[in-house]
Each structure stands twice: as structure tokens, then as C-alpha cells.
C-alpha atoms as a PDB file:
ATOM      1  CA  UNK A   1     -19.258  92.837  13.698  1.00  0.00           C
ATOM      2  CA  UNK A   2     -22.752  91.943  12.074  1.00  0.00           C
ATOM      3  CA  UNK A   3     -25.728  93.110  13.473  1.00  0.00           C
ATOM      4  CA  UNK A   4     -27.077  89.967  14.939  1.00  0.00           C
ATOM      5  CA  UNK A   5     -23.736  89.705  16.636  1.00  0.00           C
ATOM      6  CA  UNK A   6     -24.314  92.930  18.301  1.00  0.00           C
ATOM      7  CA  UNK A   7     -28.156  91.664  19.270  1.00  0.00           C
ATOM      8  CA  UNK A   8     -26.821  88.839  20.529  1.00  0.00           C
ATOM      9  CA  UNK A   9     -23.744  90.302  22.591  1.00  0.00           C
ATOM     10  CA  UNK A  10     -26.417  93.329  24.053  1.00  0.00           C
ATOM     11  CA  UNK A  11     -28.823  90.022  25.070  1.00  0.00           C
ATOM     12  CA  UNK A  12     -26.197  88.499  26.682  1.00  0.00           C
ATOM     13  CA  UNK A  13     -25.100  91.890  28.535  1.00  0.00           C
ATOM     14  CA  UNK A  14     -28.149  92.903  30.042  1.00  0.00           C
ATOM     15  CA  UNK A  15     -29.115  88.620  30.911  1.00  0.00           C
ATOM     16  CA  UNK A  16     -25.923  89.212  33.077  1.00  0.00           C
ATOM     17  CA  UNK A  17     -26.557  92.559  34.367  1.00  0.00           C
ATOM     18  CA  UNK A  18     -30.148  91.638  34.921  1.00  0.00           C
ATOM     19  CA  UNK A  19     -28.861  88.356  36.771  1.00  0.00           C
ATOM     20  CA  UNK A  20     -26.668  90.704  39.244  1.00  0.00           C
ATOM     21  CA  UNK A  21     -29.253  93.031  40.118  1.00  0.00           C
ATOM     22  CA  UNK A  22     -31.397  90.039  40.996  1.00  0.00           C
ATOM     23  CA  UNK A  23     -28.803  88.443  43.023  1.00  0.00           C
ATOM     24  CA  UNK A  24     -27.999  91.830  45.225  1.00  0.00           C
ATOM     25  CA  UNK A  25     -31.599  92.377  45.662  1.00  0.00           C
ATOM     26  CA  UNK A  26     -33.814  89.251  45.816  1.00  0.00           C
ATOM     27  CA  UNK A  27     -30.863  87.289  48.243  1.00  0.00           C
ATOM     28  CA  UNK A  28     -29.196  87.028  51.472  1.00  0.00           C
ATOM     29  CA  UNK A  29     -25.706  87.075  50.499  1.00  0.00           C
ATOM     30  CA  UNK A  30     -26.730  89.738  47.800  1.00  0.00           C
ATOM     31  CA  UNK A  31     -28.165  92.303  50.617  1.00  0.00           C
ATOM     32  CA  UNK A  32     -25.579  91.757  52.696  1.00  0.00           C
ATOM     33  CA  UNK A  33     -23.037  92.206  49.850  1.00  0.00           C
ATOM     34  CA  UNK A  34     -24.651  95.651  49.016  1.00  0.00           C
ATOM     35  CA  UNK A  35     -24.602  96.337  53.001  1.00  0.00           C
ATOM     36  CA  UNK A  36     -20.711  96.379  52.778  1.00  0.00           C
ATOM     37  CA  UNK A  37     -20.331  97.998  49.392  1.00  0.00           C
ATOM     38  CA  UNK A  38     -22.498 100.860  49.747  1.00  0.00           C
ATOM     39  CA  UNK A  39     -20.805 102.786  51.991  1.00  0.00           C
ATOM     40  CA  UNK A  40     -17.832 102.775  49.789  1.00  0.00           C
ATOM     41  CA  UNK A  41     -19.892 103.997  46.733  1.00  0.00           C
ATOM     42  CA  UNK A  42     -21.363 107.205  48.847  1.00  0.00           C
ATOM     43  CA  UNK A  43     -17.458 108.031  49.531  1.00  0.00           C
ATOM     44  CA  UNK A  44     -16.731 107.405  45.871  1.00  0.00           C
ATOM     45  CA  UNK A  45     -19.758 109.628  44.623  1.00  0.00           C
ATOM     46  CA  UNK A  46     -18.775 112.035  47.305  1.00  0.00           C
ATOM     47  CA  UNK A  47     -15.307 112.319  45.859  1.00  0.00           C
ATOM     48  CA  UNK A  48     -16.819 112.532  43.129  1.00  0.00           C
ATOM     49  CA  UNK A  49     -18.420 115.183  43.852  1.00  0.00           C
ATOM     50  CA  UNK A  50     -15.294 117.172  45.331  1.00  0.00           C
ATOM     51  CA  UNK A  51     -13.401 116.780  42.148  1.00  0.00           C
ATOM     52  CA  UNK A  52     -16.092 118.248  40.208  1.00  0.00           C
ATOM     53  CA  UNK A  53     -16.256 120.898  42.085  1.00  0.00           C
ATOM     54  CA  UNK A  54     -12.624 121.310  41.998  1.00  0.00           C
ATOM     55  CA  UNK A  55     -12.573 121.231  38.294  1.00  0.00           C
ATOM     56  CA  UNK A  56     -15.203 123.873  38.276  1.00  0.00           C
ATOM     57  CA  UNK A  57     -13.186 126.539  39.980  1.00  0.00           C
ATOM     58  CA  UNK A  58      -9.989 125.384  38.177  1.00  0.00           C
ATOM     59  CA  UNK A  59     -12.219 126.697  35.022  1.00  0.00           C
ATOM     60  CA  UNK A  60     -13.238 129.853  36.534  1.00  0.00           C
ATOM     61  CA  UNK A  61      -9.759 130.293  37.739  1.00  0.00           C
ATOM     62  CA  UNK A  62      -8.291 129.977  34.034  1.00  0.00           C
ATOM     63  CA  UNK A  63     -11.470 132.256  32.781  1.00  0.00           C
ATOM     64  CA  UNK A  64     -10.537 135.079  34.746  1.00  0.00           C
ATOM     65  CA  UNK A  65      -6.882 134.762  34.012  1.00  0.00           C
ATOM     66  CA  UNK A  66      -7.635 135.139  30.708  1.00  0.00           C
ATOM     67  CA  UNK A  67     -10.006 137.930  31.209  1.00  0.00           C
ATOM     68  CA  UNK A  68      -7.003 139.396  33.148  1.00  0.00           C
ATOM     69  CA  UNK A  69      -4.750 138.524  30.033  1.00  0.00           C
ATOM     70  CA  UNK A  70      -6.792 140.142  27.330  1.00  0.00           C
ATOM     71  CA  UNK A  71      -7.454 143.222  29.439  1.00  0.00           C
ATOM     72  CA  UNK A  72      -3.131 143.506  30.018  1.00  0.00           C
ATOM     73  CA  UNK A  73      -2.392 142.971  26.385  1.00  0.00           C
ATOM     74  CA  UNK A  74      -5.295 145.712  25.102  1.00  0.00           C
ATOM     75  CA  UNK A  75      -3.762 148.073  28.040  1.00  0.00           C
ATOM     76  CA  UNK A  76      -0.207 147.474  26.515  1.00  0.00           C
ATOM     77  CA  UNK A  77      -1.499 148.197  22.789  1.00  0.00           C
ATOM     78  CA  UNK A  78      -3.294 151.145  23.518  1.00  0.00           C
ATOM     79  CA  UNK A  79       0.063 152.929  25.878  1.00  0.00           C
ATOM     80  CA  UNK A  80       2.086 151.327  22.679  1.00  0.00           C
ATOM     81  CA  UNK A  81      -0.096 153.346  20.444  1.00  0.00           C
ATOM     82  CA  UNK A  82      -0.317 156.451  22.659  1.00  0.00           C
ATOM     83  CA  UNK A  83       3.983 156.394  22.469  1.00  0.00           C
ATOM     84  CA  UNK A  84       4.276 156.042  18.793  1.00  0.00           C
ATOM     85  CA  UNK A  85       2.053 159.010  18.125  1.00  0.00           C
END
């Protein structure tokens, strides 16, 4: 894809996204269009949110079981080491 076909495809992109916002904010139908969909967007961001935070914990529950890991396997070498002496 040339260049001026990517100049004119980002023109055309943000004429369209420029037309929506207009449309939700500077109309009737667009305000009361946001009315409904809002709501649904806060529960989405909140979820959102929630499996962030789940992911977070899922991290620091895998960093500590490797913490745990390393710790076993340099308790094992060492008692290893201790028996063949």
C-alpha cells in the first residue's frame, strides 16, 4: 500500500470517526443513543477492571510459586550435597 493510499484511508477514518462523535454529541437521537449505551460501557470498563485485577494476582500467585520452587530445589541440592559427603 503506497503512501498516499494510507493518507487517504487515515482521512477517510477519522472524516467517519469525526462524523460519529458529532452525531452522538451535537443531536437528539445521538444523546439519547449515548444515554442507553453508557451504562453498558461503565459495566464493561468495570469488568474490565476486575479482570485486571484478577490477572494481577494470578502473576503474583505464579511469582511466589516460583520463589517457593527455587527455594525447594536449592534446599534439595544442598541436603543432596550434605549426603554425598
Amino acid at each position: 500500500m503506497g503512501e498516499r493510499s494510507r493518507v487517504l484511508m487515515a482521512a477517510c477514518a477519522g472524516a467517519a470517526i469525526g462524523g460519529i462523535w458529532g452525531w452522538l454529541y451535537m443531536t437528539g437521537n445521538g444523546r439519547r443513543l449515548r444515554d442507553r449505551i453508557e451504562p453498558k460501557l461503565d459495566r464493561f470498563r468495570d469488568e474490565l477492571a476486575h479482570v485486571q485485577a484478577a490477572g494481577e494476582n494470578a502473576k503474583a500467585a505464579i511469582a511466589e510459586g516460583h520463589q517457593l520452587l527455587t527455594a525447594i530445589t536449592s534446599v534439595r541440592k544442598s541436603v543432596s550435597a550434605e549426603q554425598e559427603s
